[in-house]
PDB file of N, CA and C in Angstrom:
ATOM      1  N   UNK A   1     -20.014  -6.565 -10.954  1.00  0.00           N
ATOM      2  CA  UNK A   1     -19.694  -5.622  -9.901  1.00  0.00           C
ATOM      3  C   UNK A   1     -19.255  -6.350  -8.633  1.00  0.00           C
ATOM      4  N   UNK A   2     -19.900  -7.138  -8.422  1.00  0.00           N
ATOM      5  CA  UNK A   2     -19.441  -8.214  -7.122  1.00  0.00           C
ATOM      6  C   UNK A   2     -18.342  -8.801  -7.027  1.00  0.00           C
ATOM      7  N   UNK A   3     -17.841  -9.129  -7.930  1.00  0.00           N
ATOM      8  CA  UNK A   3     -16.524  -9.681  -9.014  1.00  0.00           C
ATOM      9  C   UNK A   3     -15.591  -8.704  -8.052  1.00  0.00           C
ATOM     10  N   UNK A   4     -15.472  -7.487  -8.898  1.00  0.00           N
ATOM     11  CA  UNK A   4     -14.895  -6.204  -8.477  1.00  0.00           C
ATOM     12  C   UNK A   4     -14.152  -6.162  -7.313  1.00  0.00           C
ATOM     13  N   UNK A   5     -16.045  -5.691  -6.732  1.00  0.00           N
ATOM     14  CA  UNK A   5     -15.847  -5.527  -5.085  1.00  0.00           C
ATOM     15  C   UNK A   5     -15.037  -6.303  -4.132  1.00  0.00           C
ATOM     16  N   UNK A   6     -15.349  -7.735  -4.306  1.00  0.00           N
ATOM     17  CA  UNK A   6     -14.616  -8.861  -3.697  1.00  0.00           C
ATOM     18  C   UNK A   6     -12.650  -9.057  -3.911  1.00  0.00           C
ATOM     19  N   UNK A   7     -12.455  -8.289  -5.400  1.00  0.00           N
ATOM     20  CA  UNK A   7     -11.493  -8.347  -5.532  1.00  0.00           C
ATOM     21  C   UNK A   7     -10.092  -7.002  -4.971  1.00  0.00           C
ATOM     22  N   UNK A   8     -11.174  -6.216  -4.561  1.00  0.00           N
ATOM     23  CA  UNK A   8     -10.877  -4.664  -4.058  1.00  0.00           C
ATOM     24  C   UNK A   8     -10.855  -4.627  -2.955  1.00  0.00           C
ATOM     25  N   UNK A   9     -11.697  -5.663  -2.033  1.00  0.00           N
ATOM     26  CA  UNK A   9     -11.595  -6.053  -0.603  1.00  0.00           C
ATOM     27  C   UNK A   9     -10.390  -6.709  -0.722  1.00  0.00           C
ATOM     28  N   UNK A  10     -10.076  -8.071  -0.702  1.00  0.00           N
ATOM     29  CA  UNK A  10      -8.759  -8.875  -0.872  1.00  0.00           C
ATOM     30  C   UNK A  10      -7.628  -7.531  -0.690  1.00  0.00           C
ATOM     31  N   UNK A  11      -7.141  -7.006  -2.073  1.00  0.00           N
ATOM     32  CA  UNK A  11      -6.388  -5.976  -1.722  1.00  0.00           C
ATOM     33  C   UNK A  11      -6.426  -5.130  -0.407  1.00  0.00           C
ATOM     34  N   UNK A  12      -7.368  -4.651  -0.212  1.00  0.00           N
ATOM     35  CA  UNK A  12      -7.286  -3.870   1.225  1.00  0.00           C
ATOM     36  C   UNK A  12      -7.001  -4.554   2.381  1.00  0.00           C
ATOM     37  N   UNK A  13      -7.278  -5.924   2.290  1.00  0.00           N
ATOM     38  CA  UNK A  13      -7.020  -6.640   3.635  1.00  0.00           C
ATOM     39  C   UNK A  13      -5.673  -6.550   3.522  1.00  0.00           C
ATOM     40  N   UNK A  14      -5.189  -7.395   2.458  1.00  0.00           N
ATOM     41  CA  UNK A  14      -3.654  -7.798   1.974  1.00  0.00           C
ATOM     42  C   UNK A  14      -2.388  -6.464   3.114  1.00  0.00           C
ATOM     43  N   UNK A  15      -2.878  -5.194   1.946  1.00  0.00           N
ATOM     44  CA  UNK A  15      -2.570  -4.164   2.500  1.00  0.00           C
ATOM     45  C   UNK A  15      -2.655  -3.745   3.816  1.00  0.00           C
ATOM     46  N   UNK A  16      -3.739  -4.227   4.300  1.00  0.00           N
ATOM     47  CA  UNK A  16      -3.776  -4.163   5.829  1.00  0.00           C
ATOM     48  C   UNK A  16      -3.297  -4.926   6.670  1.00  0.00           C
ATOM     49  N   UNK A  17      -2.867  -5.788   6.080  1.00  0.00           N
ATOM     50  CA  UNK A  17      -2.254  -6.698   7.033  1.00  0.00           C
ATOM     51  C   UNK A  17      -0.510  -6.719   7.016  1.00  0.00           C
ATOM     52  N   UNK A  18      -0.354  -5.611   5.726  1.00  0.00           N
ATOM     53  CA  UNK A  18       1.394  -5.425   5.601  1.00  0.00           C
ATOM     54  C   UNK A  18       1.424  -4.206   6.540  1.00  0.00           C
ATOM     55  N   UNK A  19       0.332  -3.470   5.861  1.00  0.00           N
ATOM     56  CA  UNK A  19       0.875  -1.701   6.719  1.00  0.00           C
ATOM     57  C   UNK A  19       0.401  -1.862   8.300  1.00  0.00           C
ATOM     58  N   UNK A  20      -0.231  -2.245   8.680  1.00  0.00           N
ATOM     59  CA  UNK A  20      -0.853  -2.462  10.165  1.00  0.00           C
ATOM     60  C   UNK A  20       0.201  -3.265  10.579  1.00  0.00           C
ATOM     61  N   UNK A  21       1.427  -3.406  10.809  1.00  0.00           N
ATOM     62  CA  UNK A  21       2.230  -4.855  11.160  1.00  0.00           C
ATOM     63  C   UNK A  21       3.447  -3.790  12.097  1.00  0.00           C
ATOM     64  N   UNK A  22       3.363  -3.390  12.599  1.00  0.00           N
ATOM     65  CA  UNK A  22       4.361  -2.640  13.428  1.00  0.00           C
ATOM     66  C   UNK A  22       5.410  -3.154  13.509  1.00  0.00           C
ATOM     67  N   UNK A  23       5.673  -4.599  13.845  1.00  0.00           N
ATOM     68  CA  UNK A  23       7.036  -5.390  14.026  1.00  0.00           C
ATOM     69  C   UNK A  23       6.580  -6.780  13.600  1.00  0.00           C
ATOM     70  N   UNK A  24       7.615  -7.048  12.555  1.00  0.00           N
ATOM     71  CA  UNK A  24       7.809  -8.509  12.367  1.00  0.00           C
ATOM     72  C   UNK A  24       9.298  -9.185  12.310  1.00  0.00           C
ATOM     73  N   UNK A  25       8.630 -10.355  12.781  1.00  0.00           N
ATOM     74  CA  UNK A  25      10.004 -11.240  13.062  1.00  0.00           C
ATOM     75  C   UNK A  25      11.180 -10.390  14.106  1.00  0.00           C
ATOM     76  N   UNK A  26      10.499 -10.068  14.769  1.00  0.00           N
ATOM     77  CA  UNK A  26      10.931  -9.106  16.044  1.00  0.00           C
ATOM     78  C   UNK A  26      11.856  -7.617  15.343  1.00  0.00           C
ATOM     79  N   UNK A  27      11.322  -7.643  14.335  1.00  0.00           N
ATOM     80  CA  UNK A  27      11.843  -5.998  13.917  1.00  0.00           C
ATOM     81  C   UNK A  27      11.003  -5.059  14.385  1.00  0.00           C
ATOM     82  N   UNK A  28      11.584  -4.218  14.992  1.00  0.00           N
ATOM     83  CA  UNK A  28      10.624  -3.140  15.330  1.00  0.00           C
ATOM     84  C   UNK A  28      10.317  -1.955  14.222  1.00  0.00           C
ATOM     85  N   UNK A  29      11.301  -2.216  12.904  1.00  0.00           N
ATOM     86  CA  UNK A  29      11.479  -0.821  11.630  1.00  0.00           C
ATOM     87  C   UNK A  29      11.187  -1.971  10.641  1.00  0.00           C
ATOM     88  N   UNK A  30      10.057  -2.750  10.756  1.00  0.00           N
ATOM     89  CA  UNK A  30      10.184  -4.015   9.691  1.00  0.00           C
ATOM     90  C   UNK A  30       9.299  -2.633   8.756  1.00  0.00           C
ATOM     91  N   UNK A  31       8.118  -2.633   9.423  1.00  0.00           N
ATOM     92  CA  UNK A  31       6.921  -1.529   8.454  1.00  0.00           C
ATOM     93  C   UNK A  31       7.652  -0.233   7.653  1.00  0.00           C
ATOM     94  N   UNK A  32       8.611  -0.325   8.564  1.00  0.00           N
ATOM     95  CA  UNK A  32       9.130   1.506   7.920  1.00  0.00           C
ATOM     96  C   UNK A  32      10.061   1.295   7.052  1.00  0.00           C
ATOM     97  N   UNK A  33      10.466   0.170   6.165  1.00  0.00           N
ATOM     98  CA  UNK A  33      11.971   0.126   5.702  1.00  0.00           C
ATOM     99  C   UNK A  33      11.426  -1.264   4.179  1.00  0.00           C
ATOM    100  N   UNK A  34      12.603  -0.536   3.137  1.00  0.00           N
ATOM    101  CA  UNK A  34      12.137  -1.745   1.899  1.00  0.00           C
ATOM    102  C   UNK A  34      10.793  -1.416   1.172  1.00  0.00           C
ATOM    103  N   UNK A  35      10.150  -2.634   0.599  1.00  0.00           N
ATOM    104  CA  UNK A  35       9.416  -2.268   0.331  1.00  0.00           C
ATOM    105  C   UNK A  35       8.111  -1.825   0.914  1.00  0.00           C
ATOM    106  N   UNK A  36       8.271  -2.318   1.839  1.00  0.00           N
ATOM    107  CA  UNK A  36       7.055  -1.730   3.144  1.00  0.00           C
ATOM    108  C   UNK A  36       6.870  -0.665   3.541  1.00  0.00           C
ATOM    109  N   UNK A  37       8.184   0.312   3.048  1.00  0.00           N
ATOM    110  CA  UNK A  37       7.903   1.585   3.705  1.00  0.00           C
ATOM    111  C   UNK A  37       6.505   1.931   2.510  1.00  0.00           C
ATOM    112  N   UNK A  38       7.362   1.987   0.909  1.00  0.00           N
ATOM    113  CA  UNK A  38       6.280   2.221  -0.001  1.00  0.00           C
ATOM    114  C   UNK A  38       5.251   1.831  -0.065  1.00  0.00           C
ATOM    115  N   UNK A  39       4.599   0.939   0.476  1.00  0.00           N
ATOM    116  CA  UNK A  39       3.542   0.132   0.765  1.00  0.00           C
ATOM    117  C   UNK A  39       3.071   1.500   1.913  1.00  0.00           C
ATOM    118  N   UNK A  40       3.411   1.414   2.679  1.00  0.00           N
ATOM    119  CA  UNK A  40       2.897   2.803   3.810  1.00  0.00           C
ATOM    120  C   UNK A  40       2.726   3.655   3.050  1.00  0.00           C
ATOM    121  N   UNK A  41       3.893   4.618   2.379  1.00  0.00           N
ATOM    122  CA  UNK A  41       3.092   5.554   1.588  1.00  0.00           C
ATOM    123  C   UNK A  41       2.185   5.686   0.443  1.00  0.00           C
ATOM    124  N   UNK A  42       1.823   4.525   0.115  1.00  0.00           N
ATOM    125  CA  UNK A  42       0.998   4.038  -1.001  1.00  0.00           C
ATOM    126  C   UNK A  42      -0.340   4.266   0.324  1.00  0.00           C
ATOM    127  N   UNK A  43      -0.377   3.350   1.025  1.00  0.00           N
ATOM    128  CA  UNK A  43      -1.777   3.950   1.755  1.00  0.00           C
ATOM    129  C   UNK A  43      -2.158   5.091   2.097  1.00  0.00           C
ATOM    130  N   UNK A  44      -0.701   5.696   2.694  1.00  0.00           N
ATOM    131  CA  UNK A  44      -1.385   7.274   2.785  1.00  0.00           C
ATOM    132  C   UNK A  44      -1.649   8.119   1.576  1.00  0.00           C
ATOM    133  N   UNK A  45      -1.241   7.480   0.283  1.00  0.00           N
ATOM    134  CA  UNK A  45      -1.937   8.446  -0.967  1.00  0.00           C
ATOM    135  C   UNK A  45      -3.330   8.136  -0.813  1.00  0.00           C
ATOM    136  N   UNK A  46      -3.133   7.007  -1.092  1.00  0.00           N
ATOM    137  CA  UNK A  46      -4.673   6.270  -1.010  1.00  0.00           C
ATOM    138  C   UNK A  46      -6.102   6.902   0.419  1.00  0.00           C
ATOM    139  N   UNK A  47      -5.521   7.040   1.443  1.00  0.00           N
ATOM    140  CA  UNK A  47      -6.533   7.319   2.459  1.00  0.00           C
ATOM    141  C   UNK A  47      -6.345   8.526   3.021  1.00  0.00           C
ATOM    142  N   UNK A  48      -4.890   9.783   3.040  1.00  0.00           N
ATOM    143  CA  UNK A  48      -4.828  10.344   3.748  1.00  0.00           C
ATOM    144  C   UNK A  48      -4.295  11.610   2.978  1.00  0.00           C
ATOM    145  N   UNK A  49      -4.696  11.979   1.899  1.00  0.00           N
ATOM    146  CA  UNK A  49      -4.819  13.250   1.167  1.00  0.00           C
ATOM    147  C   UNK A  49      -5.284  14.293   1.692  1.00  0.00           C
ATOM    148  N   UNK A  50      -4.685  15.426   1.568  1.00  0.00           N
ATOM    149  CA  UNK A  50      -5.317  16.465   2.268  1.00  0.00           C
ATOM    150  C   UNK A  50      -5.765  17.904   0.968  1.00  0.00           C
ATOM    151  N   UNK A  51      -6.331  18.567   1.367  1.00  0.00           N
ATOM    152  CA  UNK A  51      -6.420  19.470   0.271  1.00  0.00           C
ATOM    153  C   UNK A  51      -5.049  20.605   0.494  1.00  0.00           C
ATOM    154  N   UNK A  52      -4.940  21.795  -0.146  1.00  0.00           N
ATOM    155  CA  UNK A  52      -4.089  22.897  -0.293  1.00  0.00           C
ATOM    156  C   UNK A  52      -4.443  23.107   1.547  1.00  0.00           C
ATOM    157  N   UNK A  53      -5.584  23.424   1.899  1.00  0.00           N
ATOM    158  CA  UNK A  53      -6.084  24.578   3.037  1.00  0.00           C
ATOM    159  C   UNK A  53      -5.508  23.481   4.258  1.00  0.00           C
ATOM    160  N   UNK A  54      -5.108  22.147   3.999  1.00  0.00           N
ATOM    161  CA  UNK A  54      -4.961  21.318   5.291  1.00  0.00           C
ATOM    162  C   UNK A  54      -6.432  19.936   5.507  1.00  0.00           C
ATOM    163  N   UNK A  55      -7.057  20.124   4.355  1.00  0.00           N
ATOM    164  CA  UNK A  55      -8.451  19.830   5.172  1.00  0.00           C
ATOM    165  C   UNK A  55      -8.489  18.210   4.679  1.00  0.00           C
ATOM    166  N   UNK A  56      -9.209  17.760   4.783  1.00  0.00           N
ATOM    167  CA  UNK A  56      -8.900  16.282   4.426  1.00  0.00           C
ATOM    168  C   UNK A  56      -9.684  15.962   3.125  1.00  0.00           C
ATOM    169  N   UNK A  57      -9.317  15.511   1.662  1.00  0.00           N
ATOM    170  CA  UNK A  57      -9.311  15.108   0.870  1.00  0.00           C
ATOM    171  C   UNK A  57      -9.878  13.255   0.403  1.00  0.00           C
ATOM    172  N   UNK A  58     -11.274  14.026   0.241  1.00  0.00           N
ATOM    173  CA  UNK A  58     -12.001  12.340   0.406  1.00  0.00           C
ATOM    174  C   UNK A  58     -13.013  11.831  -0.756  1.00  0.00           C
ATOM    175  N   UNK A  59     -11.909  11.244  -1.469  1.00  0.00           N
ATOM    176  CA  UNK A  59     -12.566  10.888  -3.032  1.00  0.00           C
ATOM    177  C   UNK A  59     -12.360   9.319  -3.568  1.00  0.00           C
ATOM    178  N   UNK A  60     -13.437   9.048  -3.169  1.00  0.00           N
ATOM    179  CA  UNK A  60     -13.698   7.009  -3.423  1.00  0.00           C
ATOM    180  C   UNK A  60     -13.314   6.424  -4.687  1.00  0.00           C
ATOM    181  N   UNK A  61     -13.228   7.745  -5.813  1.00  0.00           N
ATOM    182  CA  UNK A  61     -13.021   6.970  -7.263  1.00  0.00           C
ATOM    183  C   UNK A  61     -11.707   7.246  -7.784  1.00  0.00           C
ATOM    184  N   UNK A  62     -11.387   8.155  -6.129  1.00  0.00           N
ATOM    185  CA  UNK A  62      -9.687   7.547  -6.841  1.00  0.00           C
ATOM    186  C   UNK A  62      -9.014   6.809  -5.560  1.00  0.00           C
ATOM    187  N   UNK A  63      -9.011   6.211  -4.551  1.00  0.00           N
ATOM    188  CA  UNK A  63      -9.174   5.241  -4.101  1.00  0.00           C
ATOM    189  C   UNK A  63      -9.695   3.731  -5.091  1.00  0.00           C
ATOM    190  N   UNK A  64     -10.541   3.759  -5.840  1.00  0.00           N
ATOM    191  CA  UNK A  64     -11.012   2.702  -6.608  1.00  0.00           C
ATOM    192  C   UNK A  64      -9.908   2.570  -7.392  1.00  0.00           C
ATOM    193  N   UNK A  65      -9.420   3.735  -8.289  1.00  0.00           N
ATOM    194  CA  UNK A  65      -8.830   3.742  -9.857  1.00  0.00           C
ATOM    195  C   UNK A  65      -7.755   3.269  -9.004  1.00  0.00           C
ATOM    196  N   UNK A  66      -6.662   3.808  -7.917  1.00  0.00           N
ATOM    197  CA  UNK A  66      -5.779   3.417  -7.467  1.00  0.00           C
ATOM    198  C   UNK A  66      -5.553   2.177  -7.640  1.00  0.00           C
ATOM    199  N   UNK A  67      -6.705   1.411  -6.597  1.00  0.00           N
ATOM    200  CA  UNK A  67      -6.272   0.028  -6.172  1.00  0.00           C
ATOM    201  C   UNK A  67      -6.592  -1.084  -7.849  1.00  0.00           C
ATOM    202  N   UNK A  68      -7.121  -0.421  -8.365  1.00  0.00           N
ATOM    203  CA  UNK A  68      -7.202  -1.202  -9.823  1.00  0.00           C
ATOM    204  C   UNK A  68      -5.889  -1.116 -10.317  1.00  0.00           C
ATOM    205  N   UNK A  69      -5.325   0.138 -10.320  1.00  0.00           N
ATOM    206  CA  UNK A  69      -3.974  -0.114 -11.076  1.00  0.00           C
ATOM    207  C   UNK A  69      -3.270  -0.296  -9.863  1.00  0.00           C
ATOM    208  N   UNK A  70      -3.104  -0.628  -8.585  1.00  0.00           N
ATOM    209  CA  UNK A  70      -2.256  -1.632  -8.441  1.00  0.00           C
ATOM    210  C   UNK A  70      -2.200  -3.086  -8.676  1.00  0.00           C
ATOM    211  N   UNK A  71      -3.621  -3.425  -8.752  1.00  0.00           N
ATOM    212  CA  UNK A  71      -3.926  -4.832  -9.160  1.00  0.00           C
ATOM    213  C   UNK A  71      -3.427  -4.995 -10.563  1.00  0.00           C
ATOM    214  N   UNK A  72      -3.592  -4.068 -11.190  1.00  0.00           N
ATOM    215  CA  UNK A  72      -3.505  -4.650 -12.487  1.00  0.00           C
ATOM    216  C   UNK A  72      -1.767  -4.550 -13.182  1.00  0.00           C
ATOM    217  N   UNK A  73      -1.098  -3.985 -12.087  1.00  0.00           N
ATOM    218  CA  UNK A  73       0.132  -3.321 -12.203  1.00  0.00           C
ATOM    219  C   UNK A  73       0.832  -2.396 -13.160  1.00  0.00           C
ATOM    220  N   UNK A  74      -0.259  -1.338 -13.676  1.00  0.00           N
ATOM    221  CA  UNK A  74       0.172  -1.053 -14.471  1.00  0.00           C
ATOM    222  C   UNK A  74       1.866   0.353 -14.504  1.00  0.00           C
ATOM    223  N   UNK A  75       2.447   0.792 -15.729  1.00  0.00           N
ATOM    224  CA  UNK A  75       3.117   1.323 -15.646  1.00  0.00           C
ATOM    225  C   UNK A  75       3.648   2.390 -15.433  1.00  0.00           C
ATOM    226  N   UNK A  76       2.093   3.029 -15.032  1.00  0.00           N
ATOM    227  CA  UNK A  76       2.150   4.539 -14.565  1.00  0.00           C
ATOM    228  C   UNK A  76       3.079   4.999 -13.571  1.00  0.00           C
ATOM    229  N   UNK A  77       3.540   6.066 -13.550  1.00  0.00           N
ATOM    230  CA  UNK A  77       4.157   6.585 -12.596  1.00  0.00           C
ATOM    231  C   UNK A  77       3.201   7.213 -11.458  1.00  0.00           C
ATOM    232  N   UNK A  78       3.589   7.247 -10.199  1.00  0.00           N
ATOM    233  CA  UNK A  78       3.141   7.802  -9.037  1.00  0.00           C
ATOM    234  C   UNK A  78       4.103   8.698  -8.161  1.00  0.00           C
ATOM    235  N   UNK A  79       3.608   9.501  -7.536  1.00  0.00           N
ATOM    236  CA  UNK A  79       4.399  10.162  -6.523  1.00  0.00           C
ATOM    237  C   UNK A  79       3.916  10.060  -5.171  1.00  0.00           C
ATOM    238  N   UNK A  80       5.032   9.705  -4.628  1.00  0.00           N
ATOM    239  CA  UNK A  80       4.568   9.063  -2.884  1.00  0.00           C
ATOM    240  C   UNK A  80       5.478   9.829  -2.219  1.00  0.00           C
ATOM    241  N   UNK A  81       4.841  10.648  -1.383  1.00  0.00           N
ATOM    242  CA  UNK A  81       5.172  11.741   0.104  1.00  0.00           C
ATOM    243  C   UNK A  81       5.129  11.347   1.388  1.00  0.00           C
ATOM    244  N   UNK A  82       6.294  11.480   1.815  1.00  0.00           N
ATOM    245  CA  UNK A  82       6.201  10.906   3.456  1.00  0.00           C
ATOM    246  C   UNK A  82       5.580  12.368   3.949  1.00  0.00           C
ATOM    247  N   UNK A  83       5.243  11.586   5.017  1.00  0.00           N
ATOM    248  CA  UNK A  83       4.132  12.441   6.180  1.00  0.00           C
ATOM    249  C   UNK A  83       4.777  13.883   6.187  1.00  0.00           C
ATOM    250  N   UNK A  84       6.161  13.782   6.519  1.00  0.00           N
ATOM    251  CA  UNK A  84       6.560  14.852   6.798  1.00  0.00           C
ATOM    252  C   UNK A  84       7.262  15.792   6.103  1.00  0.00           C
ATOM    253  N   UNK A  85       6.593  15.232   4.307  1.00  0.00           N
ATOM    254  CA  UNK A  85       7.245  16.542   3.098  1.00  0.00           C
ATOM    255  C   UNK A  85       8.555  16.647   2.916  1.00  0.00           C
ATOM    256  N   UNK A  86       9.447  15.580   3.069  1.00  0.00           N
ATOM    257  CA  UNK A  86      10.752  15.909   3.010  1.00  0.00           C
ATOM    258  C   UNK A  86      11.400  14.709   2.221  1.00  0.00           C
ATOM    259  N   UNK A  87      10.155  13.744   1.509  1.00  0.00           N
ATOM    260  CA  UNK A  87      10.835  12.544   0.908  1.00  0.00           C
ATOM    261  C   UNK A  87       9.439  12.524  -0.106  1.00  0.00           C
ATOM    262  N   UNK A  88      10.287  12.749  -1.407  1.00  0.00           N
ATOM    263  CA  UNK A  88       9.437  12.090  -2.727  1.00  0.00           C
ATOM    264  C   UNK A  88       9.505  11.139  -3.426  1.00  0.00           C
ATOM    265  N   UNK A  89       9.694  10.107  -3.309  1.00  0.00           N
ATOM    266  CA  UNK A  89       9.336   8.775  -4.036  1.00  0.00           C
ATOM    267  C   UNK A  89       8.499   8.624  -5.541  1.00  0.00           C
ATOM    268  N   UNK A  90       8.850   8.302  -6.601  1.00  0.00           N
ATOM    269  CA  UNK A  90       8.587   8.282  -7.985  1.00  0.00           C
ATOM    270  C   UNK A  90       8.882   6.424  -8.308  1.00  0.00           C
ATOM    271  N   UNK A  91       7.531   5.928  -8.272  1.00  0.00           N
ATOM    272  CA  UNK A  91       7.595   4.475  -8.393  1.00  0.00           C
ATOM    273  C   UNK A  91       6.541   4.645  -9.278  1.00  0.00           C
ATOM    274  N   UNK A  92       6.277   3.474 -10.254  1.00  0.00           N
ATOM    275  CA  UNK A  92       5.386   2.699 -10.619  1.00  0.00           C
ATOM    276  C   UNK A  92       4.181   1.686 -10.301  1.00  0.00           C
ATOM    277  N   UNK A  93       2.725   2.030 -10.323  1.00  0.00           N
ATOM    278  CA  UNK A  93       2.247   0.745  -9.764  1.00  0.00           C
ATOM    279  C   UNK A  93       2.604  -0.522 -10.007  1.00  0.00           C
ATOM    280  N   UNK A  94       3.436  -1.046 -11.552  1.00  0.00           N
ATOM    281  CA  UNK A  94       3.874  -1.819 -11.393  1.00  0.00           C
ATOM    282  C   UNK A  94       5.134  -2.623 -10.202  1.00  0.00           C
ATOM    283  N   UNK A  95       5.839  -1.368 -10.454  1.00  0.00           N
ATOM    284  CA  UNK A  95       6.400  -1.459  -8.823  1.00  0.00           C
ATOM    285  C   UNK A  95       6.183  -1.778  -7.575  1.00  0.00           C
ATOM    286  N   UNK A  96       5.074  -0.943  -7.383  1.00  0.00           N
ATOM    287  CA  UNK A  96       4.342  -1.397  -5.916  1.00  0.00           C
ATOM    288  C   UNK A  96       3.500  -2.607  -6.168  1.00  0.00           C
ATOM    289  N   UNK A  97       3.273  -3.043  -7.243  1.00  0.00           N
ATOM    290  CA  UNK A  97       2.450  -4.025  -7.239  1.00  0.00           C
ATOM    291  C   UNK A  97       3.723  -5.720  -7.219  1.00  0.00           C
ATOM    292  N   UNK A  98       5.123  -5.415  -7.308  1.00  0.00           N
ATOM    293  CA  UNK A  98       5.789  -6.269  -6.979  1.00  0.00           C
ATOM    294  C   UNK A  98       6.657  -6.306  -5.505  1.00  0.00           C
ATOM    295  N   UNK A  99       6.126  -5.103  -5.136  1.00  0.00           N
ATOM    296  CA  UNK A  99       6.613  -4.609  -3.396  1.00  0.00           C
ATOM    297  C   UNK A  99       5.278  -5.456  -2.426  1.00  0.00           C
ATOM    298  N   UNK A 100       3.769  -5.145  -3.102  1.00  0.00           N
ATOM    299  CA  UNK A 100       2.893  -5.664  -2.591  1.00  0.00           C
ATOM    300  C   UNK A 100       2.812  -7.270  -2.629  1.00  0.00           C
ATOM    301  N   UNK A 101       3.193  -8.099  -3.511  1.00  0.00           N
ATOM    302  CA  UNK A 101       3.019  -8.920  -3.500  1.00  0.00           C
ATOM    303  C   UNK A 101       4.203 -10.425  -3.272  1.00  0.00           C
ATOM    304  N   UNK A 102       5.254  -9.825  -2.961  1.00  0.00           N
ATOM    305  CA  UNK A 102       6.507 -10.252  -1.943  1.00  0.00           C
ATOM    306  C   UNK A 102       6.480 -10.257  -0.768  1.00  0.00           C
ATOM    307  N   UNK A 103       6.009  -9.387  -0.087  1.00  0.00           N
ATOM    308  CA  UNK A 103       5.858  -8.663   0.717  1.00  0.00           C
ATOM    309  C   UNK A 103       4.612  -9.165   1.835  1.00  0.00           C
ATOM    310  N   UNK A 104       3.820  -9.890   0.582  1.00  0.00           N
ATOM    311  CA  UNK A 104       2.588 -10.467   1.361  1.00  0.00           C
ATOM    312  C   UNK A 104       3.048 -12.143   0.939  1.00  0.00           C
ATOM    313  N   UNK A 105       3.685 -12.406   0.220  1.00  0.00           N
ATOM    314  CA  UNK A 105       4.002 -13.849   0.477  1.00  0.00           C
ATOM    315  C   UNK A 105       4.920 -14.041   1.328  1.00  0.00           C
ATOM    316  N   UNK A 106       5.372 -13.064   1.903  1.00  0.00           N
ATOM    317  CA  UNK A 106       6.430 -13.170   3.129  1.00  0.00           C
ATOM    318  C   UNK A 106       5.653 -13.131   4.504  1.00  0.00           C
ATOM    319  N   UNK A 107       5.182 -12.861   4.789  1.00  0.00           N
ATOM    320  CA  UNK A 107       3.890 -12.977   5.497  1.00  0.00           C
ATOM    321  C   UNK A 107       2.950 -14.360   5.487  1.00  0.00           C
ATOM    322  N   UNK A 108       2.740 -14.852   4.271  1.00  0.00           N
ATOM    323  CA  UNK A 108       1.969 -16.199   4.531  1.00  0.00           C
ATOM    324  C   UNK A 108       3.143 -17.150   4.940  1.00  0.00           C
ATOM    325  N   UNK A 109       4.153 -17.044   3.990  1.00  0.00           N
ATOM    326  CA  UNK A 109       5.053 -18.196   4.538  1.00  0.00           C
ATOM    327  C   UNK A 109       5.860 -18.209   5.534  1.00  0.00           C
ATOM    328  N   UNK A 110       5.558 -16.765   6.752  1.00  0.00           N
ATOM    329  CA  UNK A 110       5.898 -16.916   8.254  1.00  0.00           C
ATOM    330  C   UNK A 110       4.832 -17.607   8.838  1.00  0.00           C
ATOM    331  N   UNK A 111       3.703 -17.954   8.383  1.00  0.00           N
ATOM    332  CA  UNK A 111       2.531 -17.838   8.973  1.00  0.00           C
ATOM    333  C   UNK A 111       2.330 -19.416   8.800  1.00  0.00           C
ATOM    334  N   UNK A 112       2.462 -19.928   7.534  1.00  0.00           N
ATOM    335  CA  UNK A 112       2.605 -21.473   7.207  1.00  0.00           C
ATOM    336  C   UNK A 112       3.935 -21.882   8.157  1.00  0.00           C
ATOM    337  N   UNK A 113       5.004 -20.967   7.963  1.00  0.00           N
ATOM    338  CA  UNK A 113       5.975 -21.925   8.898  1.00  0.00           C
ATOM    339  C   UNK A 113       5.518 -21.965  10.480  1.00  0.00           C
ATOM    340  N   UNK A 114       4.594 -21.645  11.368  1.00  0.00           N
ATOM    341  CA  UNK A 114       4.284 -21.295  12.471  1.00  0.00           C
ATOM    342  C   UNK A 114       3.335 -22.773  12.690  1.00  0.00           C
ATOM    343  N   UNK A 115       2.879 -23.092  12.035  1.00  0.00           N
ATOM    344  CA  UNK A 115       1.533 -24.010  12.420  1.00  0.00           C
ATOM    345  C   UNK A 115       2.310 -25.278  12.781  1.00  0.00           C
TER     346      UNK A 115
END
């Protein structure tokens, strides 16, 4: 279980440190565009579900199952909704799991080139 946990944290940081990034490399639409946008709406499936009535939608074991099959990349299909209902997105976790992980080596190796 510790195994798990530790490996379910990693991801969330990862993720947090792509979607939390407002501007990089002086882009101000770096977060909103590519694969980063999907990366955004991958979190808001993940954290910001709402029910039919508006109300907020708060269920840990699919948050869990999620971030497993992005780790594990599998080939399922997903549907990802921008905030404002007017964009449906039909990706694969395998997909996002090669959006996530470009995406974050682009990030270390701004970060290695800096030192």
């Amino acid at each position: 279980m510790e195994v798990q946990n530790g490996r379910l944290f990693r991801l969330l940081a990862k993720l947090g440190t792509i979607n939390e990034r407002p501007e990089f490399q002086k882009d101000p639409a770096w977060s909103e565009t590519g694969d980063r946008y999907l990366l955004k709406l991958f979190r808001d499936h993940l954290f910001h579900q709402v029910t039919e009535a508006g109300t907020p939608w708060i269920d840990l074991s699919h948050i869990v199952s999620c971030l497993n099959k992005l780790d594990a990349g599998v080939p399922e299909k997903i549907s990802l909704v921008s905030r404002d209902e007017k964009s449906v997105l039909v990706v694969t976790y395998s997909d996002l799991k090669r959006c996530f992980d470009s995406t974050f080596q682009e990030l270390q190796a701004a970060a290695a080139g800096s030192l």
